[in-house]
Structure formats: structure tokens, C-alpha cells
Protein backbone atom coordinates (compact mmCIF):
# COMPACT_ATOMS: atom_id res chain seq x y z
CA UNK A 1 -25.30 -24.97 -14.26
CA UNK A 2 -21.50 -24.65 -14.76
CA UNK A 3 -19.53 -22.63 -12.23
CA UNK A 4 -17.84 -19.38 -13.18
CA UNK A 5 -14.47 -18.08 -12.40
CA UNK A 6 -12.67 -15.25 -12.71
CA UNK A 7 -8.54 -15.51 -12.15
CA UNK A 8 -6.81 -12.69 -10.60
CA UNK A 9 -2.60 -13.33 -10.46
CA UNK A 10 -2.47 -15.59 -7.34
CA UNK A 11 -6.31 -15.38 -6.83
CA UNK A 12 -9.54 -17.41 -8.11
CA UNK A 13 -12.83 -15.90 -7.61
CA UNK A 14 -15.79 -18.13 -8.26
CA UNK A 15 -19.21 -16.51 -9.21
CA UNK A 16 -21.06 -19.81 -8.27
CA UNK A 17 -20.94 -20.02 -5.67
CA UNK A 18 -19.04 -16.80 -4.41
CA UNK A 19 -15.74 -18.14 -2.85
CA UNK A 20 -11.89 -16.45 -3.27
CA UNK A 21 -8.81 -18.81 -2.44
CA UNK A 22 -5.55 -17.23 -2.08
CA UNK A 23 -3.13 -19.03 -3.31
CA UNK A 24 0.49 -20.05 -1.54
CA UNK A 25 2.07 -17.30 -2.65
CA UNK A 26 -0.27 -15.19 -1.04
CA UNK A 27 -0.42 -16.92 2.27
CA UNK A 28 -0.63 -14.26 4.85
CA UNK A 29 1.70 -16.48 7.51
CA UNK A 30 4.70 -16.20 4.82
CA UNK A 31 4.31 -12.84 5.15
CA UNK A 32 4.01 -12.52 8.56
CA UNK A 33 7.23 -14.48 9.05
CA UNK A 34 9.15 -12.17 6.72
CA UNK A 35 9.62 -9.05 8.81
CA UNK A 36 11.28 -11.13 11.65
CA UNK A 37 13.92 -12.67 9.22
CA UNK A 38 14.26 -9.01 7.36
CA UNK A 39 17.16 -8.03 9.88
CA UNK A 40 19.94 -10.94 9.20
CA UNK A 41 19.45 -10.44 5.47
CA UNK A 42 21.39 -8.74 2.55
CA UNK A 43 20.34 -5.88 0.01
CA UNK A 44 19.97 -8.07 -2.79
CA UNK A 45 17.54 -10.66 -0.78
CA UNK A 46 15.89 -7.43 0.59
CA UNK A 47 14.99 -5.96 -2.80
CA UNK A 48 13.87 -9.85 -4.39
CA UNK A 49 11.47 -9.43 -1.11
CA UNK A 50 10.50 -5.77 -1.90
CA UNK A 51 9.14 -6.99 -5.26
CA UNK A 52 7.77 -9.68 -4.24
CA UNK A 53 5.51 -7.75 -1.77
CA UNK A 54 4.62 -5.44 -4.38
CA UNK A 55 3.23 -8.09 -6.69
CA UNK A 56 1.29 -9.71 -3.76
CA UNK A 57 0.21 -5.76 -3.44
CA UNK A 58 -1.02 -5.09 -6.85
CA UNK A 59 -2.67 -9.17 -6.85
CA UNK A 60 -4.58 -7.68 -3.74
CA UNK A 61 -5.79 -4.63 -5.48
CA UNK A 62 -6.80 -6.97 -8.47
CA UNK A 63 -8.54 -9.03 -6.35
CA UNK A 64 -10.35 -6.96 -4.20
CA UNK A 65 -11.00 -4.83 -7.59
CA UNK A 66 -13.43 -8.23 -9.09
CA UNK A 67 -15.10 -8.48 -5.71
CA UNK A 68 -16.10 -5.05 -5.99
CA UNK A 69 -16.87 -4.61 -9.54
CA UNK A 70 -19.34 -8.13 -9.44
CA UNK A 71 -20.71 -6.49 -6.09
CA UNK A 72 -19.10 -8.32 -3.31
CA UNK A 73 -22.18 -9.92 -1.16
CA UNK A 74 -19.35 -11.13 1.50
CA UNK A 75 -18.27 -7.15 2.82
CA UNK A 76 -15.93 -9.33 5.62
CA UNK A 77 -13.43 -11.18 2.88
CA UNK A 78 -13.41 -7.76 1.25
CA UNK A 79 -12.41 -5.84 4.46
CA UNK A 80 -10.38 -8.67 5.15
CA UNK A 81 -8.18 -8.67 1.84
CA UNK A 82 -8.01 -4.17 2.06
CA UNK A 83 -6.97 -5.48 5.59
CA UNK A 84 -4.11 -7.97 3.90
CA UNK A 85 -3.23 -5.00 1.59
CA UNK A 86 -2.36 -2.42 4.09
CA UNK A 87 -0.37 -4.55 6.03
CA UNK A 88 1.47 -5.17 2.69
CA UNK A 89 2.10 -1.68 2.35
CA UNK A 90 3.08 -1.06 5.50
CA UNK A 91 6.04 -3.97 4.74
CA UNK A 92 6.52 -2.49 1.64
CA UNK A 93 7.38 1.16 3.21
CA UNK A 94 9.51 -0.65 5.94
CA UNK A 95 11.67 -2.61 3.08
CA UNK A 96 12.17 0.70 1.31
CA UNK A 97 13.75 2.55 4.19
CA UNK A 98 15.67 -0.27 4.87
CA UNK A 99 17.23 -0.07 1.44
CA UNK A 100 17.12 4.18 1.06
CA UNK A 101 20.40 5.25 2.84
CA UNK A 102 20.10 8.05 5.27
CA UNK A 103 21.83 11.21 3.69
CA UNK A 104 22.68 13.38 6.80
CA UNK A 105 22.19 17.14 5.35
């Protein structure tokens, strides 16, 4: 019996038997070191970062979309990865008020 897979951008999901590896790019310690480092660094580096995280974002939502749609029988890496995705946003949201100037009315 051959195994199945099903490739997500920066995921692999394997029907047999049911595993998901993230791959580097999706490594939640790079992202955990990139809010610390988001002070020191320029617009243009800021925005590179801001798209980044939105394409690790949308990989999520891909991801977590197969799990669901070949019924997920692991509900914890599921959780885990809406887990991954919120703190995503939440960078997300913090890069774009970084970049949106404040317009005192």
C-alpha cells in the first residue's frame, strides 16, 4: 500500500499514515524571534516581513483547510496550527500599525 500525500505551500500532509510537517519556513521559533528584532528595523525590511507572515497565514489556512476537509482524526495538531494562525495574525496586525502612520485629526 503506497502512502498518500497531499502538499499544501510549506506543508505535507500524509493520508497514510496521518502526519503534517511544517516546513522551515514555517518554523514557529523564526517567528517567535521576529517580533523582538521588529524594533531596530527599517520600513522596507518591515513590509518583506509583513508578506512574509501573510503567506505563512494563508499556508496555515491551507493547511488546516486539508485536515479538515479529509476529517482530521488528530483535533490537537488542528487546534494547534488555528493556534499558529492567530498568533500570525496577531503579528500581522502589529506589523501593519507599525507601518500605518498616525494621522492626528
Amino acid at each position: 500500500m503506497g502512502t498518500q500525500a497531499r502538499h499544501c505551500k510549506g506543508f505535507e500532509i500524509s493520508l497514510n499514515p496521518p502526519i503534517l510537517t511544517l516546513h522551515a519556513a514555517s518554523r514557529e521559533s523564526d517567528l517567535m524571534n521576529a517580533i523582538g528584532d521588529m524594533s531596530m528595523k527599517s520600513d522596507d525590511v518591515l513590509r518583506v516581513e509583513l508578506e512574509e507572515f501573510r503567506r505563512q497565514h494563508r499556508d496555515l489556512d491551507d493547511a488546516i483547510s486539508a485536515l479538515e476537509e479529509r476529517g482530521a482524526r488528530d483535533p490537537l495538531t488542528v487546534k494547534r496550527l488555528k493556534q499558529q494562525k492567530l498568533r500570525l495574525k496577531d503579528r500581522i496586525a502589529y506589523l501593519e500599525d507599525r507601518l500605518t502612520p498616525d494621522i492626528i485629526a
